[in-house]
N, C-alpha and C. Protein backbone atom coordinates (compact mmCIF):
# COMPACT_ATOMS: atom_id res chain seq x y z
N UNK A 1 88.05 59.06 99.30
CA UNK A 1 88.20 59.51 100.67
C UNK A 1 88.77 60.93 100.66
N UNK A 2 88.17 61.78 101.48
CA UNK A 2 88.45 62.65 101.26
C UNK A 2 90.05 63.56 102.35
N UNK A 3 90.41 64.48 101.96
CA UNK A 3 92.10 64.46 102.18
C UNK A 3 91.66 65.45 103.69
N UNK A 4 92.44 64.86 104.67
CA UNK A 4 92.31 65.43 106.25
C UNK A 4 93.69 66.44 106.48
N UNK A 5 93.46 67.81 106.34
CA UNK A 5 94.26 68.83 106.60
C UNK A 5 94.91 68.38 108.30
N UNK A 6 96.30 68.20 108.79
CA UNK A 6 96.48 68.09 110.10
C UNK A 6 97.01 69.37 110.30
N UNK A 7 96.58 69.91 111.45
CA UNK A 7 96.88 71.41 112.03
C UNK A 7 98.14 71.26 112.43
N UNK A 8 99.50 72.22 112.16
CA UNK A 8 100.56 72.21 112.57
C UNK A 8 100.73 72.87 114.29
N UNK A 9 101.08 72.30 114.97
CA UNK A 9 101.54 72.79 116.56
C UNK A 9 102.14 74.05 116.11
N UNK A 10 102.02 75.04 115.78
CA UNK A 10 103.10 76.12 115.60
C UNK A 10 102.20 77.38 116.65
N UNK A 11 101.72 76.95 117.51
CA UNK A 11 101.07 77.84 118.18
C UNK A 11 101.98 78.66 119.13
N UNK A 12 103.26 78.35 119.70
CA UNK A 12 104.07 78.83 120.00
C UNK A 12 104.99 79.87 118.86
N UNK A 13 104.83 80.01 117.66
CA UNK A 13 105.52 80.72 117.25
C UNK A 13 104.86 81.65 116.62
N UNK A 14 103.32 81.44 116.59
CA UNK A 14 102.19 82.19 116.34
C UNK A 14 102.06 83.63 117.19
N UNK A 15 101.86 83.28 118.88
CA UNK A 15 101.81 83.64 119.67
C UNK A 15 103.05 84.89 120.46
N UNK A 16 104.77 84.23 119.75
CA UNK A 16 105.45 85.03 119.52
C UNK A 16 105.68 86.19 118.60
N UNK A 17 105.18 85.61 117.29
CA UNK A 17 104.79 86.57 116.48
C UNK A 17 103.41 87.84 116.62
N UNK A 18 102.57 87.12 117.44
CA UNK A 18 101.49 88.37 118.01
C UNK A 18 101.79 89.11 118.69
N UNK A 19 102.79 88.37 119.88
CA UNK A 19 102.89 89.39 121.28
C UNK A 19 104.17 90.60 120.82
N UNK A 20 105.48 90.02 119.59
CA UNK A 20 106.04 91.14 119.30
C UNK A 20 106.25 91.84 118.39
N UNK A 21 105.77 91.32 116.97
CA UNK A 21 105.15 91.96 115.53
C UNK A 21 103.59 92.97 116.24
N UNK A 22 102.92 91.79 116.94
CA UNK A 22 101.72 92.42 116.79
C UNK A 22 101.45 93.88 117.97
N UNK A 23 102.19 93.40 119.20
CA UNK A 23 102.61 94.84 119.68
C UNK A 23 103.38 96.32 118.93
N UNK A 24 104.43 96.04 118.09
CA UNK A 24 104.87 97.18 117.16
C UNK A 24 104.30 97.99 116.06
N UNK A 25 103.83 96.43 115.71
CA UNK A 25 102.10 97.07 114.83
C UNK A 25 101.46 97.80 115.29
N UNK A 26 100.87 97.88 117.12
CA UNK A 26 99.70 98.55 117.31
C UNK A 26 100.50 99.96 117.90
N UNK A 27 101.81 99.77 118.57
CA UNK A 27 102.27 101.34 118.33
C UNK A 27 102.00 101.93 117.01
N UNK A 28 102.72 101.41 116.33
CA UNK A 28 102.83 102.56 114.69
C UNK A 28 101.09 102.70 114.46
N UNK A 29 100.30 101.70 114.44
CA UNK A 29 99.18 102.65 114.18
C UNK A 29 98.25 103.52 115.15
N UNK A 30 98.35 103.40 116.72
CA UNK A 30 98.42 104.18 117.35
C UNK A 30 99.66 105.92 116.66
N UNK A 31 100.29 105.44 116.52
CA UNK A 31 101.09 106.81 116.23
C UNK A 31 100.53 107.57 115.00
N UNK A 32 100.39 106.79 114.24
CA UNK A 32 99.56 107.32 112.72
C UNK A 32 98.59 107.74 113.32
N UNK A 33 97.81 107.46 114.35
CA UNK A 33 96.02 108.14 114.80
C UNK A 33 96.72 109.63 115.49
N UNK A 34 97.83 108.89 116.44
CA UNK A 34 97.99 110.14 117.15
C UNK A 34 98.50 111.34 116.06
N UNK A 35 99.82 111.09 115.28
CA UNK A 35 100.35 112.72 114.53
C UNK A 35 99.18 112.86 113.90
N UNK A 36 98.23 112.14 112.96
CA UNK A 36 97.02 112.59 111.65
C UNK A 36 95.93 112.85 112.04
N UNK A 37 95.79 112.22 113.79
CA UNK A 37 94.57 111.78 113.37
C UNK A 37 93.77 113.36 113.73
N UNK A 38 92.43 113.48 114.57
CA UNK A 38 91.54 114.41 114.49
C UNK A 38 92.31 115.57 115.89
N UNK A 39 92.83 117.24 115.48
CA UNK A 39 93.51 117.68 116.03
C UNK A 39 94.60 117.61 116.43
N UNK A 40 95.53 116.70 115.18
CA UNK A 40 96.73 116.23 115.46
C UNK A 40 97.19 115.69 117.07
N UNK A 41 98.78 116.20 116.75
CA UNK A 41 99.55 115.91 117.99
C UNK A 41 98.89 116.12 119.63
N UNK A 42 99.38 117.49 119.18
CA UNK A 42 98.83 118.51 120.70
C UNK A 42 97.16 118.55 120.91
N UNK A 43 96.46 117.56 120.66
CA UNK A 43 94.80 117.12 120.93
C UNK A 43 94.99 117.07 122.26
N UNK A 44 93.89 118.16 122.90
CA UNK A 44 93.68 117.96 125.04
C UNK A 44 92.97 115.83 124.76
N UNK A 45 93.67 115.84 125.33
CA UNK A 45 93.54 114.53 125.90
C UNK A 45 93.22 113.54 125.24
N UNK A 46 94.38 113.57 123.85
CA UNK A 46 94.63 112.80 123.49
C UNK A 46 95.68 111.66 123.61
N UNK A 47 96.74 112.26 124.44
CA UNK A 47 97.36 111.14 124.60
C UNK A 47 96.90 109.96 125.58
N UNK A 48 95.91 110.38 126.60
CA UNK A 48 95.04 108.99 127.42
C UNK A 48 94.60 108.51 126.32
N UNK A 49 93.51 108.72 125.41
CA UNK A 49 93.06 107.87 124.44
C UNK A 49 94.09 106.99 123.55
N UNK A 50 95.14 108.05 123.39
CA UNK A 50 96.21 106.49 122.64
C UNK A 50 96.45 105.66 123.86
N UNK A 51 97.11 106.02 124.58
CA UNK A 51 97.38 105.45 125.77
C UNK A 51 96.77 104.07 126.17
N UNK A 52 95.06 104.16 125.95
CA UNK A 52 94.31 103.14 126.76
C UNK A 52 94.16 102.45 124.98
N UNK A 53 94.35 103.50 124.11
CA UNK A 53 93.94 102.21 122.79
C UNK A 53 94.97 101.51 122.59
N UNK A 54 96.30 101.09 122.89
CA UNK A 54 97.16 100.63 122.62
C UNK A 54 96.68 99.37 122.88
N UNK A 55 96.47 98.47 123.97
CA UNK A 55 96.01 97.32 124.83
C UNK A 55 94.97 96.49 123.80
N UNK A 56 94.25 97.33 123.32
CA UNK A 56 92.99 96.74 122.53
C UNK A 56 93.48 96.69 121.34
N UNK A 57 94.23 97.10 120.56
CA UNK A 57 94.73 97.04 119.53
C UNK A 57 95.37 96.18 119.32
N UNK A 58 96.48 95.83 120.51
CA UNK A 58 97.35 95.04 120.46
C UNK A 58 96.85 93.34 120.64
N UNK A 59 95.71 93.48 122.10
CA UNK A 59 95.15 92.21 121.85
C UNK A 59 93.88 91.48 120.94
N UNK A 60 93.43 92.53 119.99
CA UNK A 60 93.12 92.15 118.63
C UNK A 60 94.13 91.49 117.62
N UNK A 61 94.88 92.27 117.20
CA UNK A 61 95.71 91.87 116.40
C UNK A 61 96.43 90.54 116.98
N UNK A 62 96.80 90.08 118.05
CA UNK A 62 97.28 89.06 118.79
C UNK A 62 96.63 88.05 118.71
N UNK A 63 95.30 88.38 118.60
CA UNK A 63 93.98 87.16 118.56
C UNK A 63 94.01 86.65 116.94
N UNK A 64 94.26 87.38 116.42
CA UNK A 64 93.74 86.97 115.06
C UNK A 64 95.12 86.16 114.16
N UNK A 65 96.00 86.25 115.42
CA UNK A 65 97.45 86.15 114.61
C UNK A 65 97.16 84.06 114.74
N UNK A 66 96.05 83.59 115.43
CA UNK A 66 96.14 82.18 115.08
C UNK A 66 95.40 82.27 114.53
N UNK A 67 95.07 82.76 112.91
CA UNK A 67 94.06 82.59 111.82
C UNK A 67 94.79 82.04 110.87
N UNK A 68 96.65 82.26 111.29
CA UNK A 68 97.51 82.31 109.99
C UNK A 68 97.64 80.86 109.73
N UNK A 69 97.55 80.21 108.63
CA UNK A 69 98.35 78.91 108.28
C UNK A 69 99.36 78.39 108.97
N UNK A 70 100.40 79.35 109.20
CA UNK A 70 101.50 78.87 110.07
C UNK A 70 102.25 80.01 110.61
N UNK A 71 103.38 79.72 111.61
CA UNK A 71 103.88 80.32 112.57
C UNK A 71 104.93 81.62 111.33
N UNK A 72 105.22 80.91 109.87
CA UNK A 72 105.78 81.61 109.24
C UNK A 72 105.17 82.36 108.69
N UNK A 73 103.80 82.57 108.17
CA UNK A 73 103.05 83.01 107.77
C UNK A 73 103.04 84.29 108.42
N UNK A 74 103.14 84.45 109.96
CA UNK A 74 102.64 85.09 110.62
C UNK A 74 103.49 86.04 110.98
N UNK A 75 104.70 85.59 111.25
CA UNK A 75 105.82 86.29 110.99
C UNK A 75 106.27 87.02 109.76
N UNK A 76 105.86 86.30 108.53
CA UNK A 76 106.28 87.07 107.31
C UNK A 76 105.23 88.48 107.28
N UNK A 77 104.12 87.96 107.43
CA UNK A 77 103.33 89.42 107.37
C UNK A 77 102.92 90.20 108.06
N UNK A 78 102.86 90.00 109.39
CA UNK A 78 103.18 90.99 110.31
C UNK A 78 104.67 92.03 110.66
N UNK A 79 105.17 91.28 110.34
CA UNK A 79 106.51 91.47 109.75
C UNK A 79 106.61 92.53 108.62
N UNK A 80 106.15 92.33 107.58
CA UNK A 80 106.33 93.06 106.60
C UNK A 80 105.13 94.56 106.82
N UNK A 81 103.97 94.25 106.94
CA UNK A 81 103.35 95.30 107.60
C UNK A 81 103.98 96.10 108.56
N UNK A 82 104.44 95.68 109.84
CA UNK A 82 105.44 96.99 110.41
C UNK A 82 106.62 97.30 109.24
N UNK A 83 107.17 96.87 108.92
CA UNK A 83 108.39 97.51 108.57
C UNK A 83 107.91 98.53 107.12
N UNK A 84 106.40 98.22 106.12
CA UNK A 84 105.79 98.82 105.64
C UNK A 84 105.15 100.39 105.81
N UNK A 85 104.45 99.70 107.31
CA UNK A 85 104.66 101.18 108.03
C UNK A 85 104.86 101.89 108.62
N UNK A 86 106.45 101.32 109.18
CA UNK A 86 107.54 102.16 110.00
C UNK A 86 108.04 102.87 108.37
N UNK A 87 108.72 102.29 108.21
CA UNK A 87 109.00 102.92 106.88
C UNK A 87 108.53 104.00 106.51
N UNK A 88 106.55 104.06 105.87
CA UNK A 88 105.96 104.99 105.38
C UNK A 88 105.79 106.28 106.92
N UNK A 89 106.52 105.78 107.87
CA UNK A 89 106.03 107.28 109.06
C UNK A 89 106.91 108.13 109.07
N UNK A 90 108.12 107.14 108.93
CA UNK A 90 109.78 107.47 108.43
C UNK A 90 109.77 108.95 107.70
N UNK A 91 108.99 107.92 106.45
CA UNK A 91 109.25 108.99 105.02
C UNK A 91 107.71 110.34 105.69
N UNK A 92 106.92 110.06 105.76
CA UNK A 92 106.16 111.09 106.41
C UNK A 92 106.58 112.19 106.77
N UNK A 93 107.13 111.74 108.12
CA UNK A 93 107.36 112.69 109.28
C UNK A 93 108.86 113.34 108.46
N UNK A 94 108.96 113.10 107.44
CA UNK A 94 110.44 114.24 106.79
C UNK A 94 112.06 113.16 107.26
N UNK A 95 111.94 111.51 108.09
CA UNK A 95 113.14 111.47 108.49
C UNK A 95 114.14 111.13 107.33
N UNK A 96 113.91 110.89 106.18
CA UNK A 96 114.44 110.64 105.11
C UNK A 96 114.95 111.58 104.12
């Protein structure tokens, strides 16, 4: 007989982990597009384009955050990804 995986209820801590890992996530890489990306900072009208990409970024990454095994899962690596690259904007931008 073969072995029946039961899905853990952790959809509540999934969902916490999307809406506030996965929101900080999509600042910092919004910010990485905005200082690097094409005409840096001061780009004419670039800050509407971060602006409106923030939303889509954020509810991507939010969506995909119930792919994880579990609510810890989701937290550990979203988790570690921001603080990966808060960190690396840190050291970037000279604050170190």
């Amino acid at each position: 007989m073969a072995s029946v995986h039961k899905r853990q209820p952790t959809w509540l801590g999934k969902s916490l982990a999307g809406c506030i890992l996965g929101l900080a996530l999509a600042y910092i890489l919004i910010a990485f597009f905005a200082w690097y990306g094409p005409g840096g900072i001061d780009a004419r009208d670039k800050v509407q384009f971060n602006m409106w990409m923030i939303p889509i970024l954020w509810l991507t990454i939010f969506s995909f955050t119930y792919l994880f095994n579990s609510a810890k899962q989701a937290w550990l690596i979203l988790g570690g990804l921001n603080l990966i690259l808060y960190g690396g904007f840190i050291i970037v931008r000279g604050g170190l």
